[in-house]
C-alpha atoms as a PDB file:
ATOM      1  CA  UNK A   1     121.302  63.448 109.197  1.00  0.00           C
ATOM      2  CA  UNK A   2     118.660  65.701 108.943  1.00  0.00           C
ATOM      3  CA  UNK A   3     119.044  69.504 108.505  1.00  0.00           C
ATOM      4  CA  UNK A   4     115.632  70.421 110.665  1.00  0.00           C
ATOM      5  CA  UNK A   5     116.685  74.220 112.581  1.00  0.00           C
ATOM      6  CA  UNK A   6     117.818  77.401 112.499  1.00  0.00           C
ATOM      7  CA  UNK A   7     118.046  79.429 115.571  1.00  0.00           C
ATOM      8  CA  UNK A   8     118.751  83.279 115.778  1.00  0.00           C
ATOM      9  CA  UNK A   9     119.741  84.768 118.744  1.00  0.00           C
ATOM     10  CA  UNK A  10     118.404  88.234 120.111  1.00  0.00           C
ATOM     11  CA  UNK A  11     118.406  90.946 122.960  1.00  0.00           C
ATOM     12  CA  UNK A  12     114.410  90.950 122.219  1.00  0.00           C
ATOM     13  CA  UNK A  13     112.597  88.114 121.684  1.00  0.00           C
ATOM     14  CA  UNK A  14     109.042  89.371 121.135  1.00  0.00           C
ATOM     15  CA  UNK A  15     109.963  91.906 118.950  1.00  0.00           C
ATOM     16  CA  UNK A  16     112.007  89.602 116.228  1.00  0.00           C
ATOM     17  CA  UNK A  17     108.904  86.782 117.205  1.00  0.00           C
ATOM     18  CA  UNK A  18     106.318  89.868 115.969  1.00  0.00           C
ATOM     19  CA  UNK A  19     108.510  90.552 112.814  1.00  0.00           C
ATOM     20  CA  UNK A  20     108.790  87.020 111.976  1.00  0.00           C
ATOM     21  CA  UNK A  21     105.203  86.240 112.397  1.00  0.00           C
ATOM     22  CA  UNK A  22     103.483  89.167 110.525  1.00  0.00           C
ATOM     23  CA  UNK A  23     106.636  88.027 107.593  1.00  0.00           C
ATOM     24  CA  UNK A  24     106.002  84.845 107.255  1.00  0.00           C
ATOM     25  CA  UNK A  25     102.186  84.670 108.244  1.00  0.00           C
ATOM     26  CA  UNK A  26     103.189  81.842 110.285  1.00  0.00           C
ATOM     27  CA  UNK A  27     102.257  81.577 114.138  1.00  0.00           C
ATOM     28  CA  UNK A  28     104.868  81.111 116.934  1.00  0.00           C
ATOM     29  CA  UNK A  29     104.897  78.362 119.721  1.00  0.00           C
ATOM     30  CA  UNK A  30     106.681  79.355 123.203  1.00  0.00           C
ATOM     31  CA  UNK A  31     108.618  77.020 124.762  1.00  0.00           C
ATOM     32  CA  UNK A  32     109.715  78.691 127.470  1.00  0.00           C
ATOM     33  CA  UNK A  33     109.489  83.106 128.162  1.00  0.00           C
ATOM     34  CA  UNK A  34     112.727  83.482 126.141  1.00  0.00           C
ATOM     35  CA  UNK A  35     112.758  81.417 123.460  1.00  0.00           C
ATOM     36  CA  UNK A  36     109.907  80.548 120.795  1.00  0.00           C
ATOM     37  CA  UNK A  37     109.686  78.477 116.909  1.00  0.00           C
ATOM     38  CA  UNK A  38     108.213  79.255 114.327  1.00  0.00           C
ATOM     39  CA  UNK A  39     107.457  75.946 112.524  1.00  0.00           C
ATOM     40  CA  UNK A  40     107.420  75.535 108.711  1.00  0.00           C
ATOM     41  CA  UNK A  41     106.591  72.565 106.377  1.00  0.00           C
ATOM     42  CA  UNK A  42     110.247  72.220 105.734  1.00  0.00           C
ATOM     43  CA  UNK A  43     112.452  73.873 108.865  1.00  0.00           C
ATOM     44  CA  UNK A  44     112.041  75.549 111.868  1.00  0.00           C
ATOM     45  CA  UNK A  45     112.819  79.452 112.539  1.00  0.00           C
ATOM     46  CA  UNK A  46     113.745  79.008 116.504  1.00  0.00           C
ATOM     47  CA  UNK A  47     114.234  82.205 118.134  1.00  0.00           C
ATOM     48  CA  UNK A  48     116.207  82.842 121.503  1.00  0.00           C
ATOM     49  CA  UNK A  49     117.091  85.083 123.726  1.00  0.00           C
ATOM     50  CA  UNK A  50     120.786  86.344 124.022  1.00  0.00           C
ATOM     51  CA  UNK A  51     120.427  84.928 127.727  1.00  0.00           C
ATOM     52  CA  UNK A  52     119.849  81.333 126.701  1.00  0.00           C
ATOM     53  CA  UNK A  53     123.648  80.861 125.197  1.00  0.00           C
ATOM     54  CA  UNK A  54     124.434  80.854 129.209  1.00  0.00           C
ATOM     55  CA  UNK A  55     123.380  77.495 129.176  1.00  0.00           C
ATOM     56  CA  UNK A  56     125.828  76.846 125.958  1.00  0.00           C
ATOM     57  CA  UNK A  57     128.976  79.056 126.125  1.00  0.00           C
ATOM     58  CA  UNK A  58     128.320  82.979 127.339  1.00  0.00           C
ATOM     59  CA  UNK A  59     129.701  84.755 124.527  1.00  0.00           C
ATOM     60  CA  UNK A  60     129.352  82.089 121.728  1.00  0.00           C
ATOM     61  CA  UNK A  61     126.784  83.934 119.509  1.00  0.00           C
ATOM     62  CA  UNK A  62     126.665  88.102 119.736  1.00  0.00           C
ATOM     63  CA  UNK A  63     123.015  89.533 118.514  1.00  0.00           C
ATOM     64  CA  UNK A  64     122.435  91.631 115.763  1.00  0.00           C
ATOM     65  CA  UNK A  65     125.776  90.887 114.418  1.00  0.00           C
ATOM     66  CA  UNK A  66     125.465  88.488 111.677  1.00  0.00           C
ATOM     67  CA  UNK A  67     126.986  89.447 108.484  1.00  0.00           C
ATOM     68  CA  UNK A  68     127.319  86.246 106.357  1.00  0.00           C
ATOM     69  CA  UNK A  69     123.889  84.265 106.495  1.00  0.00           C
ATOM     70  CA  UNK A  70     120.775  84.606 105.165  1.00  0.00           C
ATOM     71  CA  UNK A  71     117.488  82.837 106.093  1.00  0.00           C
ATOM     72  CA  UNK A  72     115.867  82.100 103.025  1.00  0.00           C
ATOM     73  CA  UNK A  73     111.701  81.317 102.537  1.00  0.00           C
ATOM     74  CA  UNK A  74     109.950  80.054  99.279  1.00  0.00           C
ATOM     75  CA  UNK A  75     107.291  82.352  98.394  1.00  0.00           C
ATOM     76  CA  UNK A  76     104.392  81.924  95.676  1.00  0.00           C
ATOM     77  CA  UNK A  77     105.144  85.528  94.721  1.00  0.00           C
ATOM     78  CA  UNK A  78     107.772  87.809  95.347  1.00  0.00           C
ATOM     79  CA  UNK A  79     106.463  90.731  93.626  1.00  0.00           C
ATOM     80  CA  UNK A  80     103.116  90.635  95.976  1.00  0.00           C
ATOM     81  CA  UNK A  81     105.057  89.911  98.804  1.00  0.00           C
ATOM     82  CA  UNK A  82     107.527  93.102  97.967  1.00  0.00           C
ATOM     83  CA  UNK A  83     104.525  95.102  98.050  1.00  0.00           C
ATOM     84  CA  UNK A  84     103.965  93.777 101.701  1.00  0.00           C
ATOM     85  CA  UNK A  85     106.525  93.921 103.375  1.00  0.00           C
ATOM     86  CA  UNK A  86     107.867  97.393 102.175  1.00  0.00           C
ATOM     87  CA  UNK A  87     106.653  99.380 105.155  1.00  0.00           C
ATOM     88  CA  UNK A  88     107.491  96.412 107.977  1.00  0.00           C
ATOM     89  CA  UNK A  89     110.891  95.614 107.039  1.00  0.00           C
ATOM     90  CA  UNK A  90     114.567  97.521 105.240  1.00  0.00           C
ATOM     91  CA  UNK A  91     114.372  96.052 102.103  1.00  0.00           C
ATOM     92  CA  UNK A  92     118.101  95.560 100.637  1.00  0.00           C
ATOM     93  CA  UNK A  93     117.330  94.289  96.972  1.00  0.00           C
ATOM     94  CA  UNK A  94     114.278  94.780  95.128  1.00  0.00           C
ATOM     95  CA  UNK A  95     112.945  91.833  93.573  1.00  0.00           C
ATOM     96  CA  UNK A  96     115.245  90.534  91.138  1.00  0.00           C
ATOM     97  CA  UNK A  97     115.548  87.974  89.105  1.00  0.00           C
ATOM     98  CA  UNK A  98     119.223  86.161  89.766  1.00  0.00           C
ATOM     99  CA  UNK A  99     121.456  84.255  87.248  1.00  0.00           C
ATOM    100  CA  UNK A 100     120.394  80.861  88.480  1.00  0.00           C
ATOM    101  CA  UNK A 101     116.363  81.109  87.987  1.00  0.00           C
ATOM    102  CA  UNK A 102     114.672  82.566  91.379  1.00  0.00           C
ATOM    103  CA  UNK A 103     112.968  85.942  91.905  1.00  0.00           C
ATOM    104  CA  UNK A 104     114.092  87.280  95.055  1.00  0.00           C
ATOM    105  CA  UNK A 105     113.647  89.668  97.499  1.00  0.00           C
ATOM    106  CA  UNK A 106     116.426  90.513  99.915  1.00  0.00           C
ATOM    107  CA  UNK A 107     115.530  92.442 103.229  1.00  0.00           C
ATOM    108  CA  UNK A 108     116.453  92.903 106.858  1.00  0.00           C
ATOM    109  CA  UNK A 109     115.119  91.888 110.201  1.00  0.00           C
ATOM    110  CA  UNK A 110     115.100  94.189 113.255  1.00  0.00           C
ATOM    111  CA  UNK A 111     118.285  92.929 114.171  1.00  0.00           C
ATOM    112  CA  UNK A 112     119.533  93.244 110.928  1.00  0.00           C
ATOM    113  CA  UNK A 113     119.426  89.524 109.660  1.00  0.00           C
ATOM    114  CA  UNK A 114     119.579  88.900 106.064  1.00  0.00           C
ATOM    115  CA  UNK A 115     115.856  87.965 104.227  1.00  0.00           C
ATOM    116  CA  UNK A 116     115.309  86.172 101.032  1.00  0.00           C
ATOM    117  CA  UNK A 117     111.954  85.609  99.725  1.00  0.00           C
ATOM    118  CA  UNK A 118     112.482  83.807  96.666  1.00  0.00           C
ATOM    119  CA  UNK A 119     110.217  82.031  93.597  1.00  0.00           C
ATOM    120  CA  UNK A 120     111.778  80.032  91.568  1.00  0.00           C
ATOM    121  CA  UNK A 121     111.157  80.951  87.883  1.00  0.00           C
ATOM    122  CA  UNK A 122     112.971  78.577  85.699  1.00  0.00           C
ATOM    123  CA  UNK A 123     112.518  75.073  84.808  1.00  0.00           C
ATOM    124  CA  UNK A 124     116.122  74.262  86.411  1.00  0.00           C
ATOM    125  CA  UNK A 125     115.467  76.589  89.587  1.00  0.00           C
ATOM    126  CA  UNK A 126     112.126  74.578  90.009  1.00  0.00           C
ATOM    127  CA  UNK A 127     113.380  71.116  89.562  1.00  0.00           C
ATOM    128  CA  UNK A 128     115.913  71.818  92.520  1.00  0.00           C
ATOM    129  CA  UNK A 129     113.296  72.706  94.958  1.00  0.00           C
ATOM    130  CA  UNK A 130     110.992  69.168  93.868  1.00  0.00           C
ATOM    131  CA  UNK A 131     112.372  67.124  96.149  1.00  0.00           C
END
């Protein structure tokens, strides 16, 4: 098995697509008007439209109310990407350095998704990442 997606679902597309690109840096591909990826080296951010779980189960994901997961993106630098991101996003936790070796950065989405831009500091926290 291979862990390859995440998908978030949204009343606005373009706008979390917009926030997601100027994040990240990275560019989006459309696959269809409501639903877009945003492809990484190691997963893929897909992004769809609150009208798209009609073809799953109406009702089976509600936007802009997750409270328990958090998308998470290596970063060279936490601290420079801090000093980015400050005006485009609500940022939740300063960058900090946690208990188990990373430097993160915890912030919000415009739907109010969880954020972590982490760097792994630590001998330990970097041998879990060289896969």
């Amino acid at each position: 098995m291979q862990f390859v997606s995440v998908r978030v679902i949204t009343g606005d597309v373009a706008r979390l697509v917009e926030f997601y690109e100027q994040a990240t840096g990275l560019r989006a591909r459309w696959l269809a008007e409501q639903f877009a990826e945003l492809v990484g080296p190691s997963c893929t951010l897909a992004i769809g439209s609150v009208r798209t779980m009609a073809l799953f189960s109406l009702g089976a994901a509600v936007p802009e109310s997750n409270r328990t997961a958090i998308l998470e993106f290596l970063v060279e630098d936490v601290d420079r990407e801090h000093a980015r991101l400050v005006d485009l996003a609500e940022v939740v936790q300063e960058p900090t350095t946690m208990p188990w070796g990373n430097r993160s950065l915890l912030f919000r989405d415009p739907d109010g998704n969880l954020v972590n831009f982490f760097t792994p500091l630590s001998d330990d926290a970097k041998a879990r990442l060289a896969r």
